[in-house]
Protein backbone atom coordinates (compact mmCIF):
# COMPACT_ATOMS: atom_id res chain seq x y z
CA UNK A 1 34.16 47.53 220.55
CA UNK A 2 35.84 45.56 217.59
CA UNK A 3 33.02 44.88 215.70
CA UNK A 4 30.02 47.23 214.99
CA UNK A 5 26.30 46.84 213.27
CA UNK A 6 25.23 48.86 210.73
CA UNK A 7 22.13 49.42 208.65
CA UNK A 8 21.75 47.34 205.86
CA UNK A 9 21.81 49.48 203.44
CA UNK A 10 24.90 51.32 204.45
CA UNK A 11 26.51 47.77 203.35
CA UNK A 12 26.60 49.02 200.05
CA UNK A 13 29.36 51.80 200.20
CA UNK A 14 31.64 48.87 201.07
CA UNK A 15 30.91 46.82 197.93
CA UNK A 16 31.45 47.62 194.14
CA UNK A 17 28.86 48.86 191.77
CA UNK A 18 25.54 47.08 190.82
CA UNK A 19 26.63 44.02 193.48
CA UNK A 20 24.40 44.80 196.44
CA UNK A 21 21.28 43.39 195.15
CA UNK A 22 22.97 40.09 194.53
CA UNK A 23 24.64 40.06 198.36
CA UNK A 24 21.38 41.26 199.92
CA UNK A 25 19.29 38.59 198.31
CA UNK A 26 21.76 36.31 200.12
CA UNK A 27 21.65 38.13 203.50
CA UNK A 28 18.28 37.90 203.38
CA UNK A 29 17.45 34.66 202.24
CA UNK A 30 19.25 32.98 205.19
CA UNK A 31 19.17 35.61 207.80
CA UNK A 32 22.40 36.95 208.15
CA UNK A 33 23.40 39.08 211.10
CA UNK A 34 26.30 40.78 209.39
CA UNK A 35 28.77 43.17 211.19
CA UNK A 36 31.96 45.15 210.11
CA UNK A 37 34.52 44.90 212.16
CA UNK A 38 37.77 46.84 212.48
CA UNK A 39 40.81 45.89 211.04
CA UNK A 40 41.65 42.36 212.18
CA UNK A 41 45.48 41.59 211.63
CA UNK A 42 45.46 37.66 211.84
CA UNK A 43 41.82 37.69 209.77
CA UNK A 44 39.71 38.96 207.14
CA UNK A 45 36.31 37.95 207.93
CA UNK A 46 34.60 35.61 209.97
CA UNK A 47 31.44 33.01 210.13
CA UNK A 48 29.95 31.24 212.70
CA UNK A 49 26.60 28.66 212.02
CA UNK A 50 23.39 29.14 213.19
CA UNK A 51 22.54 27.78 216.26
CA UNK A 52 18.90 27.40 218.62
CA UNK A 53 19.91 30.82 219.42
CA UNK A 54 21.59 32.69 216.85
CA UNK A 55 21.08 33.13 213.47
CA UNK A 56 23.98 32.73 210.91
CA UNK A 57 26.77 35.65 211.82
CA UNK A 58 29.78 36.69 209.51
CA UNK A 59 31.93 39.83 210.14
CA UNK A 60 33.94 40.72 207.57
CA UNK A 61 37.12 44.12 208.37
CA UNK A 62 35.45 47.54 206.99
CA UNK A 63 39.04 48.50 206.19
CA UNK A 64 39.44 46.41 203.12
CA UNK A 65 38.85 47.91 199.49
CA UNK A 66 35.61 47.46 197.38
CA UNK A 67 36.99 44.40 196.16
CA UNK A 68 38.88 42.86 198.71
CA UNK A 69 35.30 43.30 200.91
CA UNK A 70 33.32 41.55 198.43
CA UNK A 71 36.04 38.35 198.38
CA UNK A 72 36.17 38.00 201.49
CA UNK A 73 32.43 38.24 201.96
CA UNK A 74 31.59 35.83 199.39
CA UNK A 75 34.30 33.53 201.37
CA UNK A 76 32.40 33.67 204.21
CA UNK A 77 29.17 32.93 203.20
CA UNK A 78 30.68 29.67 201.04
CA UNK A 79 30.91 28.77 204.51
CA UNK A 80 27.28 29.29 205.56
CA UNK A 81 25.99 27.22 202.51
CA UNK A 82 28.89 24.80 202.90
CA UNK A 83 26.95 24.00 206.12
CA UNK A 84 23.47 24.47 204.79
CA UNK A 85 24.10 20.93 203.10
CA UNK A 86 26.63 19.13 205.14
CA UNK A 87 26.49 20.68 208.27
CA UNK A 88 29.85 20.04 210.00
CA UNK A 89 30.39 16.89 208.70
CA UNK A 90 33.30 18.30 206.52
CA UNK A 91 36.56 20.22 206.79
CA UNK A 92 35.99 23.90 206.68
CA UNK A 93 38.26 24.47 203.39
CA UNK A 94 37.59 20.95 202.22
CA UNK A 95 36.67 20.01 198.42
CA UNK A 96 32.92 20.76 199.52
CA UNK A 97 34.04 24.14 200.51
CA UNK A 98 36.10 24.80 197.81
CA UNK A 99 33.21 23.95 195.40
CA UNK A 100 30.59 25.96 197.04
CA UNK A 101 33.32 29.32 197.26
CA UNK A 102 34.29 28.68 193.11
CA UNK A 103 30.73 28.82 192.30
CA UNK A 104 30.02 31.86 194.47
CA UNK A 105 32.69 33.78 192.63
CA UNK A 106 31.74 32.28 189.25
CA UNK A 107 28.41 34.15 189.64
CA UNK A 108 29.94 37.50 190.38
CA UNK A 109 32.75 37.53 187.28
CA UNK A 110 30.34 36.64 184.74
CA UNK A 111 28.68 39.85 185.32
CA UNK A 112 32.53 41.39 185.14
CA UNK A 113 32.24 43.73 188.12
CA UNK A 114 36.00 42.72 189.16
CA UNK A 115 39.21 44.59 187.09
CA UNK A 116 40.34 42.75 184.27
CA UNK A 117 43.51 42.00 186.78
CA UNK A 118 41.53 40.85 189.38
CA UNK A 119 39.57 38.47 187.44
CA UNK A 120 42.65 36.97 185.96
CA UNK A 121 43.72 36.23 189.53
CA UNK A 122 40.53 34.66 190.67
CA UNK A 123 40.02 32.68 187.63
CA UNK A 124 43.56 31.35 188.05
CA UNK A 125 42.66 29.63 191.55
CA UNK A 126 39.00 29.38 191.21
CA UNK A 127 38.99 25.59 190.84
CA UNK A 128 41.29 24.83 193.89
CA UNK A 129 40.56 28.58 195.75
CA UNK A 130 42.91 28.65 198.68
CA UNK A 131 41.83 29.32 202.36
CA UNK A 132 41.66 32.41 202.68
CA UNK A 133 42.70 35.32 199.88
CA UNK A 134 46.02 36.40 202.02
CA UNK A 135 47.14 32.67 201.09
CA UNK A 136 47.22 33.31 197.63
CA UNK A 137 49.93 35.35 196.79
CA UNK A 138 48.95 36.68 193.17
CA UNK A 139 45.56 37.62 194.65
CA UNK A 140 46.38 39.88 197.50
CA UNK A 141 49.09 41.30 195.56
CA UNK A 142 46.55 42.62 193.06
CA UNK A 143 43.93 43.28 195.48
CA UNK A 144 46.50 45.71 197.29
CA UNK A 145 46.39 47.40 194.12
CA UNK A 146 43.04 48.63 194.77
CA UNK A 147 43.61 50.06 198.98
CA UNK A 148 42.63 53.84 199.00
CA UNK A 149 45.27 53.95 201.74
CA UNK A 150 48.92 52.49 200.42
CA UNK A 151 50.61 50.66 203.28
CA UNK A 152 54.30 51.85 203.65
CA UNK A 153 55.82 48.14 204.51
CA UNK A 154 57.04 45.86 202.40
CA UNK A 155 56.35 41.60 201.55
CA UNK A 156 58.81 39.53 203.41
CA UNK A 157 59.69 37.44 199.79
CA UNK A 158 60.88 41.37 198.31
CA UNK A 159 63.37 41.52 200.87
CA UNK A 160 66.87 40.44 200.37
CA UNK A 161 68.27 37.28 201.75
CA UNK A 162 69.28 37.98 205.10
CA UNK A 163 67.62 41.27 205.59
CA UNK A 164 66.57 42.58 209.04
CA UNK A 165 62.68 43.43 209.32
CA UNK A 166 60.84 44.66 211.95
CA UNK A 167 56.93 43.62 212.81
CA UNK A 168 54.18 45.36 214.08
CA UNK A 169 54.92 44.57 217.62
CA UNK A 170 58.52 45.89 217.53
CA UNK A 171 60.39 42.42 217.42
CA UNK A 172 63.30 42.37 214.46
CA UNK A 173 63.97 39.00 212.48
CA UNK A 174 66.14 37.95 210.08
CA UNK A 175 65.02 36.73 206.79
CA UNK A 176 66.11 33.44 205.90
CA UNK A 177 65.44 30.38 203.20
CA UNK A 178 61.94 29.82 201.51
CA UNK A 179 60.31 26.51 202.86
CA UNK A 180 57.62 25.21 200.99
CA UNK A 181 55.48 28.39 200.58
CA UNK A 182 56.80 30.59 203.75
CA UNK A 183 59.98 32.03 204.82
CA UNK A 184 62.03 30.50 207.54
CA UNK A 185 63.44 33.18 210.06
CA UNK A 186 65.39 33.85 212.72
CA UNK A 187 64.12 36.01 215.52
CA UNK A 188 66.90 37.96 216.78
CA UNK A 189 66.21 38.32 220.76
CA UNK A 190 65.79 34.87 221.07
CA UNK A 191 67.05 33.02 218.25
CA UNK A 192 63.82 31.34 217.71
CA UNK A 193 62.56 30.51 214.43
CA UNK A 194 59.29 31.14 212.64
CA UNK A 195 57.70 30.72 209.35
CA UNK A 196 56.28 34.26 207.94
CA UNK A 197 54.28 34.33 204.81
CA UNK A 198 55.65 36.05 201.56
CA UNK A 199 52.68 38.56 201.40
CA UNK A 200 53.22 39.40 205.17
CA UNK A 201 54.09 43.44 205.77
CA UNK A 202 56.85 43.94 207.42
CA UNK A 203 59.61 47.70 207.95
CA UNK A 204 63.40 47.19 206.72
CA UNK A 205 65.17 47.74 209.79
């Protein structure tokens, strides 16, 4: 199973110092069913709204650092109180969202329980956050800092133009120009192109 439920208070080890009590008053305040879920590659976390039947969910991947957990928590519930007031009458990273999520983190760095690095990155985008934390660039860079386990690939934007990269599931592309905020390329096999992200881990072939 991909996703598993744990005691409540075993939510702690995945969160950094003196920030449970905060999280839990939230949990518990609007009934959370909570899970951690394996690593995810296309998502961090995830939310889904209460219902007649079920009570607000989010899952959130028990492989990310202290940090990185905490973001991405905080993301998700910006979500649950996004719909708390308009339901789903707005986009789901509208302005409304975006408000709600700024706050959220406001709350947690004026008690500074984030590196001074970290902070700097979330109080760069914490007026116009973007949707989700592996969209902004600076952030996950810095939050990378923080893994226990150090991932052996490497960001498509570090490679040189032209480079060959391999993926996860074995296909090899070639890195071409940046559009807009991604990286055209060319998928060898086929020719085809896609659009990759900058922060997205690839192996030098």
């Amino acid at each position: 199973m991909p996703k598993k439920e744990a005691p409540i208070n075993s939510l702690e080890a995945f969160l950094p110092p003196k920030t449970f009590p905060a999280v839990l008053e939230y949990l518990h305040q609007y009934k959370v069913h909570l899970t951690i879920a394996r690593e995810r590659k296309s998502i961090l976390g995830d939310y889904r709204h209460r219902t007649h039947h079920h009570a607000h969910r989010i899952s959130v991947n028990g492989n990310l650092n202290q940090y990185a957990f905490l973001i991405t928590l905080l993301h998700e519930l910006a979500h649950l109180l996004t719909f708390e007031q308009w339901g789903n009458k707005v986009q789901s990273h509208g302005p409304e969202w975006k408000r709600v999520f700024g706050q959220l983190l406001a709350q947690f760095i004026q008690h500074k329980i984030f590196p001074n690095d970290i902070e700097a990155a979330l109080l760069n985008s914490i007026s116009n956050p973007a949707a989700s934390s592996c969209a902004d660039v600076t952030l996950l860079k810095t939050l990378r800092h923080y893994d226990t386990h150090k991932k052996s690939g490497t960001f498509v934007e570090d490679l040189a133009p032209e480079a060959l990269f391999k993926t996860g599931d074995g296909r090899i592309f070639q890195k071409g120009a940046k559009v807009r905020k991604r990286f055209k390329c060319v998928e060898v096999a086929t020719g085809k192109l896609y659009l990759f992200s900058p922060v997205y881990e690839v192996d030098v072939v």
